[in-house]
N, C-alpha and C. Protein backbone atom coordinates (compact mmCIF):
# COMPACT_ATOMS: atom_id res chain seq x y z
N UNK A 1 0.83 -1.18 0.00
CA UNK A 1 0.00 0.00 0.00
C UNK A 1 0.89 1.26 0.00
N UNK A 2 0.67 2.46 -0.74
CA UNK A 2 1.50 3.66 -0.96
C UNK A 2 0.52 4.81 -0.50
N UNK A 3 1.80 5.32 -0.15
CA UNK A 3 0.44 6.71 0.98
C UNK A 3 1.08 7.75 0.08
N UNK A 4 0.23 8.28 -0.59
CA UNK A 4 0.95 9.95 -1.28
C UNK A 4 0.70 10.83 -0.88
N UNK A 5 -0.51 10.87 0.69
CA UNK A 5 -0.81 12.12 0.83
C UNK A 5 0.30 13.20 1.68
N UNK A 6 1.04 11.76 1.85
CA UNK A 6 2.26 12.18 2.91
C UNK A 6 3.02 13.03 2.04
N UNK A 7 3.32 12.53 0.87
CA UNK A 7 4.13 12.88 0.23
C UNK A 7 3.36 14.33 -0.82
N UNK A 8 2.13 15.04 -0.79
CA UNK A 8 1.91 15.95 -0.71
C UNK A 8 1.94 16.41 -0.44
N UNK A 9 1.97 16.36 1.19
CA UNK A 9 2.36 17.63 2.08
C UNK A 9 3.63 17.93 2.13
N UNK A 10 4.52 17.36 2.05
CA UNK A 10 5.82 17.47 1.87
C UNK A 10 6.06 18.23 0.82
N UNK A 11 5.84 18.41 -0.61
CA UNK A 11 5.83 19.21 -1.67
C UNK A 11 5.01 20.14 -1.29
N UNK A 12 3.86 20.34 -0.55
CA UNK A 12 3.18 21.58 -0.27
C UNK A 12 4.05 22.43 0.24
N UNK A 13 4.77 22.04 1.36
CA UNK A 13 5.35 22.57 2.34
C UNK A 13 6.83 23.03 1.53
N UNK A 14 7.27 22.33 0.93
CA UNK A 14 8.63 22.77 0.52
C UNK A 14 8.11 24.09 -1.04
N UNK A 15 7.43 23.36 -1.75
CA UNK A 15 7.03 24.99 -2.46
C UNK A 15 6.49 25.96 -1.56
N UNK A 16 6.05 25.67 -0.77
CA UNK A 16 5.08 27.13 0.00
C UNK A 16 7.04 27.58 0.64
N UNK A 17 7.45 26.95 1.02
CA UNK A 17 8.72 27.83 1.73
C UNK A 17 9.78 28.28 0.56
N UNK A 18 10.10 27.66 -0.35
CA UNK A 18 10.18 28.53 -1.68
C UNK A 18 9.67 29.68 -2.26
N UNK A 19 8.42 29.80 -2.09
CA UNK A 19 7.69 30.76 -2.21
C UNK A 19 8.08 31.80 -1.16
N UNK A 20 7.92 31.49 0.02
CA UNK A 20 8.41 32.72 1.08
C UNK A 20 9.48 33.33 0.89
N UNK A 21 10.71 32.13 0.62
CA UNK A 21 12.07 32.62 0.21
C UNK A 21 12.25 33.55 -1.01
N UNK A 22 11.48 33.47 -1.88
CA UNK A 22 11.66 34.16 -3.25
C UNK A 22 11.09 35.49 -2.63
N UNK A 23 9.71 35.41 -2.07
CA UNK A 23 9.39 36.93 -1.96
C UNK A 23 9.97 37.83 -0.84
N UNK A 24 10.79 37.20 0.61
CA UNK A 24 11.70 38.03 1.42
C UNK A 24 12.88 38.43 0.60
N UNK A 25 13.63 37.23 -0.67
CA UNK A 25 14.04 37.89 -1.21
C UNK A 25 14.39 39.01 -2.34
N UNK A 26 12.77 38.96 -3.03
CA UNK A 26 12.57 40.32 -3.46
C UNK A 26 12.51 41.44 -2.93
N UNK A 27 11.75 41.30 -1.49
CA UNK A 27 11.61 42.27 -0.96
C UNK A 27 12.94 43.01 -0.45
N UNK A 28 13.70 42.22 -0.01
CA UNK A 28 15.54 42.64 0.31
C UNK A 28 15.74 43.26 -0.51
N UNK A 29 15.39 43.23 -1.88
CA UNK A 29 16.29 43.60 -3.24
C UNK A 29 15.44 44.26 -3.70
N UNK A 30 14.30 44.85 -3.99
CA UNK A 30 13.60 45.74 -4.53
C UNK A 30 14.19 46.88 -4.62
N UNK A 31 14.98 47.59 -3.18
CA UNK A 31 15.37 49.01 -3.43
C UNK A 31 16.72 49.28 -4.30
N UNK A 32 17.18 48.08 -4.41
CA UNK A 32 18.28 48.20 -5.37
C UNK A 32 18.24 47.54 -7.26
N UNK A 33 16.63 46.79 -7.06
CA UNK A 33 16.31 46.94 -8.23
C UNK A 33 15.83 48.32 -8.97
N UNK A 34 15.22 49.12 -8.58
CA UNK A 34 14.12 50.08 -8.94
C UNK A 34 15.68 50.92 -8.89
N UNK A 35 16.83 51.20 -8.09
CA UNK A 35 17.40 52.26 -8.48
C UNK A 35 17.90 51.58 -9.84
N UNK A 36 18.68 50.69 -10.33
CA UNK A 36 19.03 49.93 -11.29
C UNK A 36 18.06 50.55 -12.29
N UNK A 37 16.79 50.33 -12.70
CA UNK A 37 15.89 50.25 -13.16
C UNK A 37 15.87 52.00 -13.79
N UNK A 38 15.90 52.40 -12.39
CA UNK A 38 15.87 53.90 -12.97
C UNK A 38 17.25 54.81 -13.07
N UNK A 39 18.66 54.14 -13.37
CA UNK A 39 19.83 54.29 -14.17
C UNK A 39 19.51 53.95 -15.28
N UNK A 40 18.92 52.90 -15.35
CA UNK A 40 19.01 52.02 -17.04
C UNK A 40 17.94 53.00 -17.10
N UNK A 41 16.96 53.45 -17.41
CA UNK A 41 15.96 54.39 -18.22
C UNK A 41 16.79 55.36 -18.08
N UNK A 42 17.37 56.00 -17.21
CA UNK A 42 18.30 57.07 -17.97
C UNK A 42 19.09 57.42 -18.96
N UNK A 43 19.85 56.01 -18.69
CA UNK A 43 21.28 55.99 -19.27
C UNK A 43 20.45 55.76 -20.62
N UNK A 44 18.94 55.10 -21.16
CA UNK A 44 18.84 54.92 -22.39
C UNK A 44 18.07 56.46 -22.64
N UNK A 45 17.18 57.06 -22.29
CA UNK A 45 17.09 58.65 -22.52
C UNK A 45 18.32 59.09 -23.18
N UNK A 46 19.22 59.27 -22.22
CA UNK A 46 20.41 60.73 -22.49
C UNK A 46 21.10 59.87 -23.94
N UNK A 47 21.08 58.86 -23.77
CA UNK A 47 21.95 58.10 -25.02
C UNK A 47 20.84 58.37 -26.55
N UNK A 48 19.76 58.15 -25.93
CA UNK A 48 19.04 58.08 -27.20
C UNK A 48 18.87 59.73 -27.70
N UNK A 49 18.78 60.53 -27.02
CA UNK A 49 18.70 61.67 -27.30
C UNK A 49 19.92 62.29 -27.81
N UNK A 50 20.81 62.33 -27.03
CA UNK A 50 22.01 62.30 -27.86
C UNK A 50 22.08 62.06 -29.70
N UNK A 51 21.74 60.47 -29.80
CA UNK A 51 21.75 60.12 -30.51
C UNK A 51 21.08 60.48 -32.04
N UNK A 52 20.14 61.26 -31.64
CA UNK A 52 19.24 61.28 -32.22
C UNK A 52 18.96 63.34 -32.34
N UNK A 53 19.20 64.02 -31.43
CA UNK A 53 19.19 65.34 -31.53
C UNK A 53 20.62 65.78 -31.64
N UNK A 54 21.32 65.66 -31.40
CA UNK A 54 23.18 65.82 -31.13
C UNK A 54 24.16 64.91 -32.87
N UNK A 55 23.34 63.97 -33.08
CA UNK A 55 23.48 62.92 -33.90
C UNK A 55 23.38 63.22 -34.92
N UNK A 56 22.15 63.38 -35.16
CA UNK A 56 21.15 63.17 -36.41
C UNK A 56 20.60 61.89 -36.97
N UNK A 57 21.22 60.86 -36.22
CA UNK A 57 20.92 59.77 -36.81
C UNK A 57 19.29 59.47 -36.50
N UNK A 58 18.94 58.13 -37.58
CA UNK A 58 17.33 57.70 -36.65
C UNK A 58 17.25 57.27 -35.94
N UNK A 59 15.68 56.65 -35.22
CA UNK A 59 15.67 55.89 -34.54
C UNK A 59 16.04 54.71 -34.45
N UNK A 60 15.87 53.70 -35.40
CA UNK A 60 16.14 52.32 -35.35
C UNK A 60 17.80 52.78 -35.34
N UNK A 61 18.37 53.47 -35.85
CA UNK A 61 19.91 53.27 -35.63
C UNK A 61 20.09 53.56 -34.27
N UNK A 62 19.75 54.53 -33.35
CA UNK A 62 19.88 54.68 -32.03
C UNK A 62 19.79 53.44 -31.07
N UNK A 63 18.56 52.75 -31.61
CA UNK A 63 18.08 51.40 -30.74
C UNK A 63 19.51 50.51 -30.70
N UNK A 64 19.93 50.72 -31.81
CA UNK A 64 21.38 49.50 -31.46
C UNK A 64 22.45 50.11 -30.52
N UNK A 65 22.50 51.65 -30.15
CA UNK A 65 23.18 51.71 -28.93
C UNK A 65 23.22 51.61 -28.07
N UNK A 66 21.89 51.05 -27.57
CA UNK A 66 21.70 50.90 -26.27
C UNK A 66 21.14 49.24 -26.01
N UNK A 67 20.81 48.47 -27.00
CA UNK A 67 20.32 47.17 -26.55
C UNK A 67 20.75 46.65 -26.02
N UNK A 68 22.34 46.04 -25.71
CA UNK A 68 22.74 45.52 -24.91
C UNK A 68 22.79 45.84 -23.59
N UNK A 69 23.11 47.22 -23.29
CA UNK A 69 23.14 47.85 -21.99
C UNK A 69 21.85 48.00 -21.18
N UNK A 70 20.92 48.47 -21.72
CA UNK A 70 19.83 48.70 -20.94
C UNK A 70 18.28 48.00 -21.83
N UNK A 71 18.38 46.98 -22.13
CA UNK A 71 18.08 46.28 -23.13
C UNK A 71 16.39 46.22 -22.36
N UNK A 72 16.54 46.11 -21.29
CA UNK A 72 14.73 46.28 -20.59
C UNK A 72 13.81 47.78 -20.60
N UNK A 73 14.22 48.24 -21.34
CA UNK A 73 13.94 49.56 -21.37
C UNK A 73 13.44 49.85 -22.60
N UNK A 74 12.36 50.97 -22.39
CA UNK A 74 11.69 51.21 -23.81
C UNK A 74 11.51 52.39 -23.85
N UNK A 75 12.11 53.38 -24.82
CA UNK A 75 12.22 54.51 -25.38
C UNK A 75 10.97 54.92 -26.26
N UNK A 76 10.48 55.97 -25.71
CA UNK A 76 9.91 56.90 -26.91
C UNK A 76 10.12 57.96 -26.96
N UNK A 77 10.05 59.34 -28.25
CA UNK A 77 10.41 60.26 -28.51
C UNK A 77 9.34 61.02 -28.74
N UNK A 78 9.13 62.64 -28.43
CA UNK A 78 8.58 63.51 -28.15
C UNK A 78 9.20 64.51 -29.40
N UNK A 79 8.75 64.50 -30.45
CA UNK A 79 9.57 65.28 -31.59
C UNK A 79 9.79 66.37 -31.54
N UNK A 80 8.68 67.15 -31.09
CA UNK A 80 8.44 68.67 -30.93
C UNK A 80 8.74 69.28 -29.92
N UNK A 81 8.68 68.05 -28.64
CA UNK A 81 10.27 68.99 -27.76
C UNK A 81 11.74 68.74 -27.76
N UNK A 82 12.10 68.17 -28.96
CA UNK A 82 13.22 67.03 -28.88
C UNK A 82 13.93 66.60 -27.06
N UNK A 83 12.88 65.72 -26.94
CA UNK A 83 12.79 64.93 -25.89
C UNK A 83 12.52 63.54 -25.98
N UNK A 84 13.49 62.80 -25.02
CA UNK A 84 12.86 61.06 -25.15
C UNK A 84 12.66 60.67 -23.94
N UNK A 85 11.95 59.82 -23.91
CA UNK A 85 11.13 59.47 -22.42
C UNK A 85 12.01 57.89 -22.18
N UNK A 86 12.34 57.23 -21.60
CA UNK A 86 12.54 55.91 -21.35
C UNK A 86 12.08 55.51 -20.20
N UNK A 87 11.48 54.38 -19.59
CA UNK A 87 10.89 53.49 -18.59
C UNK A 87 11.98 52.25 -18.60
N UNK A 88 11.77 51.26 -17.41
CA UNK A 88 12.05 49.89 -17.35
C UNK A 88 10.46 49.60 -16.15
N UNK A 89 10.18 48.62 -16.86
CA UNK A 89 9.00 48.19 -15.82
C UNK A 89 8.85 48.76 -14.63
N UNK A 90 8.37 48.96 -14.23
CA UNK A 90 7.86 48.60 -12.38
C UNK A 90 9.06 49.23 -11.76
N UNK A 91 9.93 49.86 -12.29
CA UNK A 91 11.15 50.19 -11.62
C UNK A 91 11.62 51.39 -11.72
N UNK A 92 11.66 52.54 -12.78
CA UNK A 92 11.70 53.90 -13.36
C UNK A 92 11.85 54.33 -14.76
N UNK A 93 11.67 55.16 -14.73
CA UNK A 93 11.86 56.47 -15.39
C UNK A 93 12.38 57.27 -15.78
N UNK A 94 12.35 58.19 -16.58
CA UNK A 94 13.19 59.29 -16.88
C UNK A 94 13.40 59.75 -18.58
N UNK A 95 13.64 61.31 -18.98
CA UNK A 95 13.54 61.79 -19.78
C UNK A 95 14.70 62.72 -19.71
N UNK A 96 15.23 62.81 -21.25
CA UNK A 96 16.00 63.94 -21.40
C UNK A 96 15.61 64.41 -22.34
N UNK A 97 16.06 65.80 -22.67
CA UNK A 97 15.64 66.56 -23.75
C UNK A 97 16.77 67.42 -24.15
N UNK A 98 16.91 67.89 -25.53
CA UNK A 98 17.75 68.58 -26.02
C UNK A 98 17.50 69.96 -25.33
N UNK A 99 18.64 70.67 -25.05
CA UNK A 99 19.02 72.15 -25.03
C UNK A 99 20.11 72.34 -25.70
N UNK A 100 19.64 73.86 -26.66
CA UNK A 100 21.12 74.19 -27.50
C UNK A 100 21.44 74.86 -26.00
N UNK A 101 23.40 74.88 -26.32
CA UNK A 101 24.11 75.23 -25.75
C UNK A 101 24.49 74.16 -24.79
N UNK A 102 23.59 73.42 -24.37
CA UNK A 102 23.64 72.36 -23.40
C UNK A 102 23.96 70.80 -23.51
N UNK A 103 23.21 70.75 -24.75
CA UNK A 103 22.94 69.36 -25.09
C UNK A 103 22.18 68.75 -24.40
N UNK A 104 22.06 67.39 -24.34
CA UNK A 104 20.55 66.64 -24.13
C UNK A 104 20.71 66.52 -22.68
N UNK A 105 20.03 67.46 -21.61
CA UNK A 105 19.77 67.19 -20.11
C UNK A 105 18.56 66.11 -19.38
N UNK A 106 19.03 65.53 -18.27
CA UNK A 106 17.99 65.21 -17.73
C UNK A 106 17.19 65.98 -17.22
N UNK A 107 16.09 65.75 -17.48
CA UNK A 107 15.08 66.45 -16.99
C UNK A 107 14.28 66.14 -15.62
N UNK A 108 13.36 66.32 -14.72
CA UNK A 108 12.83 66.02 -13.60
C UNK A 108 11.49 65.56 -14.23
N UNK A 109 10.86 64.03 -13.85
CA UNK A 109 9.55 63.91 -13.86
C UNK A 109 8.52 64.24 -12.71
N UNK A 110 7.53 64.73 -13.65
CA UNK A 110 6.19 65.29 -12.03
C UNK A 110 6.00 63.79 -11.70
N UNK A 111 5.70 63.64 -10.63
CA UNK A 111 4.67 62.45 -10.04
C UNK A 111 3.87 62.75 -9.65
């Protein structure tokens, strides 16, 4: 005779504490994801803008300067203020925009 219920609880118990472990350890690491998160949307802003107001080049050529580096991140452009916005999920933000004399600054987002 084979008893499996034993052996369910045993897998209950070891995923449910897996589970705990994964989310104390997100929670440990969240504040150093989200700053991560919101370097990489920067660093792809000022690059793409650069790229693209400072440059002249297009967009799809810009996209290859930054894929590897900040490759979770998604850029869009604001034509008429020559400004680009970049995000990474759940984590940040950020925009730069061209100034003559200056070149492409970060800018401050409202929240």
């Amino acid at each position: 005779m084979v008893r499996t219920s034993g052996n369910v609880g045993w897998a209950r118990w070891i995923l449910t504490a897996l589970l705990a472990i994964m989310l104390v350890y997100a929670w440990w690491n969240w504040g150093t994801w989200q700053r991560a998160g919101a370097t990489g949307a920067a660093y792809a802003a000022r690059i793409t803008c650069s790229c693209r107001y400072i440059g002249g080049r297009d967009a799809n050529s810009c996209a290859h300067d930054i894929r590897d580096d900040a490759w979770m991140a998604s850029v869009s452009e604001v034509p008429e203020e020559k400004a680009v916005r970049a995000s990474v999920p759940l984590l940040g933000s950020a925009r730069a925009a061209f100034r003559p004399g200056f070149g492409c600054v970060m800018e401050q987002e409202a929240r």
